[in-house]
N, C-alpha and C. Protein backbone atom coordinates (compact mmCIF):
# COMPACT_ATOMS: atom_id res chain seq x y z
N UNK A 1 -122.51 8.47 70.00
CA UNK A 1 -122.09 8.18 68.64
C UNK A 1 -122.47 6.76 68.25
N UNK A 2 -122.91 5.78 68.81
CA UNK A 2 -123.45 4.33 68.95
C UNK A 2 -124.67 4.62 68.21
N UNK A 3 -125.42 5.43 68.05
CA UNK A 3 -126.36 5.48 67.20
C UNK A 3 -126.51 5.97 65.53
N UNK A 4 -125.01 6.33 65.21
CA UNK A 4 -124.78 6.53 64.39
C UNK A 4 -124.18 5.69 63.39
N UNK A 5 -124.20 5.15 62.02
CA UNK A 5 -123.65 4.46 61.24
C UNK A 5 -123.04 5.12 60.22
N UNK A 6 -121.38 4.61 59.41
CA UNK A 6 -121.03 5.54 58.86
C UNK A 6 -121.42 4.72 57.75
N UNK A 7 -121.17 5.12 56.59
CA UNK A 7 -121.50 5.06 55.29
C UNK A 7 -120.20 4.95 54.60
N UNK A 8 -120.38 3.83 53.72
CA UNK A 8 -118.92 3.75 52.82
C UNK A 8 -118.72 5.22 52.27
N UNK A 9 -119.18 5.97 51.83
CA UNK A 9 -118.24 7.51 50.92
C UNK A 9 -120.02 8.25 51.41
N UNK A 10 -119.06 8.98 52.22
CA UNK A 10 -120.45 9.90 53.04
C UNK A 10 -119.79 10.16 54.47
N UNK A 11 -121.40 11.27 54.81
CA UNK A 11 -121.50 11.79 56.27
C UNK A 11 -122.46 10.38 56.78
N UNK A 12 -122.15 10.24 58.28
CA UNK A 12 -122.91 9.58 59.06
C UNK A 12 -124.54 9.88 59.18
N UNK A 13 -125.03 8.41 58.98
CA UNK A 13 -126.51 8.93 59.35
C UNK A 13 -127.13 7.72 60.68
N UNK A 14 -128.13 8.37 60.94
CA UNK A 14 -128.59 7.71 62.36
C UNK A 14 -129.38 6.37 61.56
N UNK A 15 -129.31 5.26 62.59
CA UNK A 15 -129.87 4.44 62.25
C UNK A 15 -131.31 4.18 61.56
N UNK A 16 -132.53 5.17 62.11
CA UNK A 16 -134.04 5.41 61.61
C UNK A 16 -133.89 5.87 60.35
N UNK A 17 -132.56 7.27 59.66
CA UNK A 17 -132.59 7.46 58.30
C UNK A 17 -132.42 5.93 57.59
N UNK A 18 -131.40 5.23 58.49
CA UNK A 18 -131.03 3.93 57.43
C UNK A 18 -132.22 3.08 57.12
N UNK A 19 -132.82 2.98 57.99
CA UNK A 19 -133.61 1.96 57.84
C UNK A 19 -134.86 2.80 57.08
N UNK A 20 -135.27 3.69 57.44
CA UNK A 20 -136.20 4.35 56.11
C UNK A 20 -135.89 4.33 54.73
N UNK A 21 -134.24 4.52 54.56
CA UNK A 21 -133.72 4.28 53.16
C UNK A 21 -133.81 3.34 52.36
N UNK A 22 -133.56 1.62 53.25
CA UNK A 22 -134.01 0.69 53.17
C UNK A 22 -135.54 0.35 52.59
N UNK A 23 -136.34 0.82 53.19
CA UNK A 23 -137.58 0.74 52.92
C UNK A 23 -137.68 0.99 51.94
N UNK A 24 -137.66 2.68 51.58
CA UNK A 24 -137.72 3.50 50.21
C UNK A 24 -137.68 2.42 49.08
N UNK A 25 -135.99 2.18 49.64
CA UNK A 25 -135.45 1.10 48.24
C UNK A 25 -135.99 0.03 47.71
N UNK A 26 -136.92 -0.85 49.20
CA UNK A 26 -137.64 -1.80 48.84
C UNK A 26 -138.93 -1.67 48.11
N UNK A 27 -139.64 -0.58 48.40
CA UNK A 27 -140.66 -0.14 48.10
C UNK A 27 -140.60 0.39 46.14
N UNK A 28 -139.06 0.81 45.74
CA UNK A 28 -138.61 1.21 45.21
C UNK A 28 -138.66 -0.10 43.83
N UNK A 29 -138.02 -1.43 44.88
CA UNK A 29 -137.52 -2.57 44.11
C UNK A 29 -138.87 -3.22 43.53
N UNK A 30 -139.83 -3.15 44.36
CA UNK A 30 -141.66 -3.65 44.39
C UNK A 30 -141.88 -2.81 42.87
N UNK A 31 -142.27 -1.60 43.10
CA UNK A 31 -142.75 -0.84 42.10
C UNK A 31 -141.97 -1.25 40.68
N UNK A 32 -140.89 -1.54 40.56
CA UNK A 32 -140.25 -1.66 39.24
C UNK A 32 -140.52 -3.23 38.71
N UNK A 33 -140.58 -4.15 39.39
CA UNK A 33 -140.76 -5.64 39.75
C UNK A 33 -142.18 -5.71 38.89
N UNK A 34 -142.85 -4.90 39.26
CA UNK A 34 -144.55 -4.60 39.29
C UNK A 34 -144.61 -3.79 38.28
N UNK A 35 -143.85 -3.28 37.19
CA UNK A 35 -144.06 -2.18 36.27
C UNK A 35 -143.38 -2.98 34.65
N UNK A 36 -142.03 -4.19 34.88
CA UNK A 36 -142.04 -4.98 34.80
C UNK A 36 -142.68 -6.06 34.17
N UNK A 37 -143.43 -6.60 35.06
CA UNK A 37 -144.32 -7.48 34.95
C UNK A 37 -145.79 -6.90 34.14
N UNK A 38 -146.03 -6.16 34.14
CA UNK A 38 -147.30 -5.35 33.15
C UNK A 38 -146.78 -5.14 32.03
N UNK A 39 -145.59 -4.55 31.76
CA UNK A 39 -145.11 -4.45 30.37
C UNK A 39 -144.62 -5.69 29.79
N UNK A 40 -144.43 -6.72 30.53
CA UNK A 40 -143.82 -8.48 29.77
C UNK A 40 -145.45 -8.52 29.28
N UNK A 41 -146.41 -8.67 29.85
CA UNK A 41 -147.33 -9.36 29.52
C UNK A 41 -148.47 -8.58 28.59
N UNK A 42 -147.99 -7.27 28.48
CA UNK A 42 -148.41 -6.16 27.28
C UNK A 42 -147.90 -6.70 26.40
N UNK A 43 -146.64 -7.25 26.45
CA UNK A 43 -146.00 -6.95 25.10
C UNK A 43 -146.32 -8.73 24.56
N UNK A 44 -146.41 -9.44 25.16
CA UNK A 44 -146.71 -11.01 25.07
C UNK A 44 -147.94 -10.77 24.05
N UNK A 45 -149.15 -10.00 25.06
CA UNK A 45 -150.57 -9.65 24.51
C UNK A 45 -150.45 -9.39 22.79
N UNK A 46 -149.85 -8.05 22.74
CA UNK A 46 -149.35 -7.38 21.34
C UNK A 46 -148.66 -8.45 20.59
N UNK A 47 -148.04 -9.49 20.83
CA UNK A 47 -147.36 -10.36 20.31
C UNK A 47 -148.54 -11.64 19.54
N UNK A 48 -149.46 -11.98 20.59
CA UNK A 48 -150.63 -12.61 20.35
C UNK A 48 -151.84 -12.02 19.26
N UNK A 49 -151.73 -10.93 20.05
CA UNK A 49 -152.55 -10.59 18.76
C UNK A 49 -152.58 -9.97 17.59
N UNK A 50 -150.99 -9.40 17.30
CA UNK A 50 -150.31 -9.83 16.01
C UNK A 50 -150.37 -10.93 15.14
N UNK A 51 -150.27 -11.97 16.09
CA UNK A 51 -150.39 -13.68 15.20
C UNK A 51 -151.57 -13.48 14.52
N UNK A 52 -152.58 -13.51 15.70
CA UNK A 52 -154.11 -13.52 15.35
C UNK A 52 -154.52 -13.12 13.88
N UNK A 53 -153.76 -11.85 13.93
CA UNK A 53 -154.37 -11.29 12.66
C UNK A 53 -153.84 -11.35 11.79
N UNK A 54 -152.59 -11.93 11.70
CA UNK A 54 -151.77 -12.68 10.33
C UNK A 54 -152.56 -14.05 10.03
N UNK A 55 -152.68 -14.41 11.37
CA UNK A 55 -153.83 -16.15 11.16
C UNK A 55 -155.24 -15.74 10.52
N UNK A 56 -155.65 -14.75 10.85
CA UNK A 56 -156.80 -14.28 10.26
C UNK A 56 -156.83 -13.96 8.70
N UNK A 57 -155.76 -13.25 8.38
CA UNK A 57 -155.50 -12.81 6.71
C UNK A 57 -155.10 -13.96 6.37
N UNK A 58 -153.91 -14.94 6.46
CA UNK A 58 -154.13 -16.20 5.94
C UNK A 58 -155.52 -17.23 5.61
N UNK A 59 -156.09 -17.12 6.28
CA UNK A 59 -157.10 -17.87 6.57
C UNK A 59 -158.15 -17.00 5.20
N UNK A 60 -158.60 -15.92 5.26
CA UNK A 60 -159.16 -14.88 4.86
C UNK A 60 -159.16 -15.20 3.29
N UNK A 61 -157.67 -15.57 2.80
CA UNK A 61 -157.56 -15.59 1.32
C UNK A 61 -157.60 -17.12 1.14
N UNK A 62 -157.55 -18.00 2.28
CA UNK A 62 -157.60 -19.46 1.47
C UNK A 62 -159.88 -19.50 1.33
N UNK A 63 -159.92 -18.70 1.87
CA UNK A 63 -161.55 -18.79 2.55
C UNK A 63 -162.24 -17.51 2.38
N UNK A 64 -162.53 -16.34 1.31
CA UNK A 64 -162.81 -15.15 1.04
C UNK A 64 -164.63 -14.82 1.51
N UNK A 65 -164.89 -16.19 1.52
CA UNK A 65 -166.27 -16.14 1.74
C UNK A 65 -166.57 -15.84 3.29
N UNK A 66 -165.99 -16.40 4.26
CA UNK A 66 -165.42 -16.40 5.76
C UNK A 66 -164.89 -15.23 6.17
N UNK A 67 -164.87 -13.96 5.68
CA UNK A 67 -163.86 -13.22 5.81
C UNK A 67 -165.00 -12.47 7.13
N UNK A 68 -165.96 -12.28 7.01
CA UNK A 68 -166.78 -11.48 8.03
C UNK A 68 -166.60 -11.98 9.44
N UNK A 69 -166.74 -13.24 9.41
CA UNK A 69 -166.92 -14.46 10.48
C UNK A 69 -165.27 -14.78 11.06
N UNK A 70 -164.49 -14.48 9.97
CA UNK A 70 -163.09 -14.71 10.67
C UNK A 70 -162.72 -13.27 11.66
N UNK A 71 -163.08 -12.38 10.70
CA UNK A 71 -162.64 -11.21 11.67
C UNK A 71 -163.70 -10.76 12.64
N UNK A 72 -164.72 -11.08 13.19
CA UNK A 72 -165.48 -11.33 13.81
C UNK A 72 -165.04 -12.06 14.63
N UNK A 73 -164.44 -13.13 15.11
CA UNK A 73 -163.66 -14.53 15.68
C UNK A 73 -162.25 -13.28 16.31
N UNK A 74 -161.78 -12.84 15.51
CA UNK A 74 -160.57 -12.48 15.87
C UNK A 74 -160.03 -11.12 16.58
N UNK A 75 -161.42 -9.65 16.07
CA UNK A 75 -161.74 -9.06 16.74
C UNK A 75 -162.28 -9.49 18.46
N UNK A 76 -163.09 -10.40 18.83
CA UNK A 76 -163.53 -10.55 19.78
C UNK A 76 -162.38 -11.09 21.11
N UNK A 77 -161.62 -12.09 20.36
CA UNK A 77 -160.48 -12.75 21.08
C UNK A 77 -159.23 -11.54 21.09
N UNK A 78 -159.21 -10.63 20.22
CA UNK A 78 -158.30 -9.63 20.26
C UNK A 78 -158.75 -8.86 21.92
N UNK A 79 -160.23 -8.34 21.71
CA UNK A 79 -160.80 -7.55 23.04
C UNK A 79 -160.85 -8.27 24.60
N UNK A 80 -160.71 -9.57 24.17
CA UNK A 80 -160.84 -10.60 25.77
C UNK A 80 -159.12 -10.61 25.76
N UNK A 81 -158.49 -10.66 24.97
CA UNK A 81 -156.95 -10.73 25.38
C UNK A 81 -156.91 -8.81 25.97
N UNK A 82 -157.10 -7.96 25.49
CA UNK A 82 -156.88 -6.64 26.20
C UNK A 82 -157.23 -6.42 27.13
N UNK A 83 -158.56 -7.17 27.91
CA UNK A 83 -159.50 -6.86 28.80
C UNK A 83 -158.67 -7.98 29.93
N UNK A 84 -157.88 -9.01 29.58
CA UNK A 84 -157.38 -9.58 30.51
C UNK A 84 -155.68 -9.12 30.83
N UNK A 85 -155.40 -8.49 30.11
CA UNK A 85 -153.83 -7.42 29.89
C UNK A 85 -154.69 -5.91 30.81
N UNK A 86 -155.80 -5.72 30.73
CA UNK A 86 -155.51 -4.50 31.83
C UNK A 86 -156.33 -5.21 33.07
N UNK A 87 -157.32 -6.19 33.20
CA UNK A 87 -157.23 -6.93 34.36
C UNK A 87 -156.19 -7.45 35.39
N UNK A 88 -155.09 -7.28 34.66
CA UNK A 88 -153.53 -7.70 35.43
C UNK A 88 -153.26 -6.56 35.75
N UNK A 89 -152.89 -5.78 34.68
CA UNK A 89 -152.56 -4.50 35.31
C UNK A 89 -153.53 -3.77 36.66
N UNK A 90 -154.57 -4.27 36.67
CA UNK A 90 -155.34 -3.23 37.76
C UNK A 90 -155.13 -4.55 38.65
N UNK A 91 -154.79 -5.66 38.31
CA UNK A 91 -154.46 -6.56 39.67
C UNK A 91 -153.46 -6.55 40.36
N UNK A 92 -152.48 -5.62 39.55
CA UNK A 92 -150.93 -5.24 40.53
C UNK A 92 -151.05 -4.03 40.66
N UNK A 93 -152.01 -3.19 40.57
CA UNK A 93 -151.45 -1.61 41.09
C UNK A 93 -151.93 -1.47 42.63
């Protein structure tokens, strides 16, 4: 029975279930940590390049002539901010 541990509200389990459970959980705590962290910096991204394109339409009506060249500017920095939002993401999976 030395190999057995009881459990606050439960049946006894052997020490190898415990410590696999353990694991699970850690493995468990990683994945969410890591799921997390991709969606803060999605939503940061989406946050950025929201501005962008309010900075862009401002800009757009003080400057109507610019309007090709602004969104041109802002499209491009929109695609290097996405391309570095799923570069993270494929750097934590």
């Amino acid at each position: 029975m030395s190999e057995l541990m009881r459990r606050p509200a439960g049946m006894p389990v052997s020490r190898q279930v415990h410590r696999e459970l353990r694991q699970v959980a850690g493995a468990l705590h990683i994945e969410q940590a890591r799921t997390r962290a991709i969606s803060a910096v999605a939503e940061h991204a989406l946050a950025e390049v929201a501005f962008l394109k309010n900075t862009q339409m401002e800009l757009e009506k003080a400057c109507p002539d610019a309007a090709e060249a602004l969104a041109l500017i802002a499209n491009t920095a929109a695609g290097a901010i996405a391309k570095q939002v799923h570069r993270f993401g494929n750097d934590l999976a």
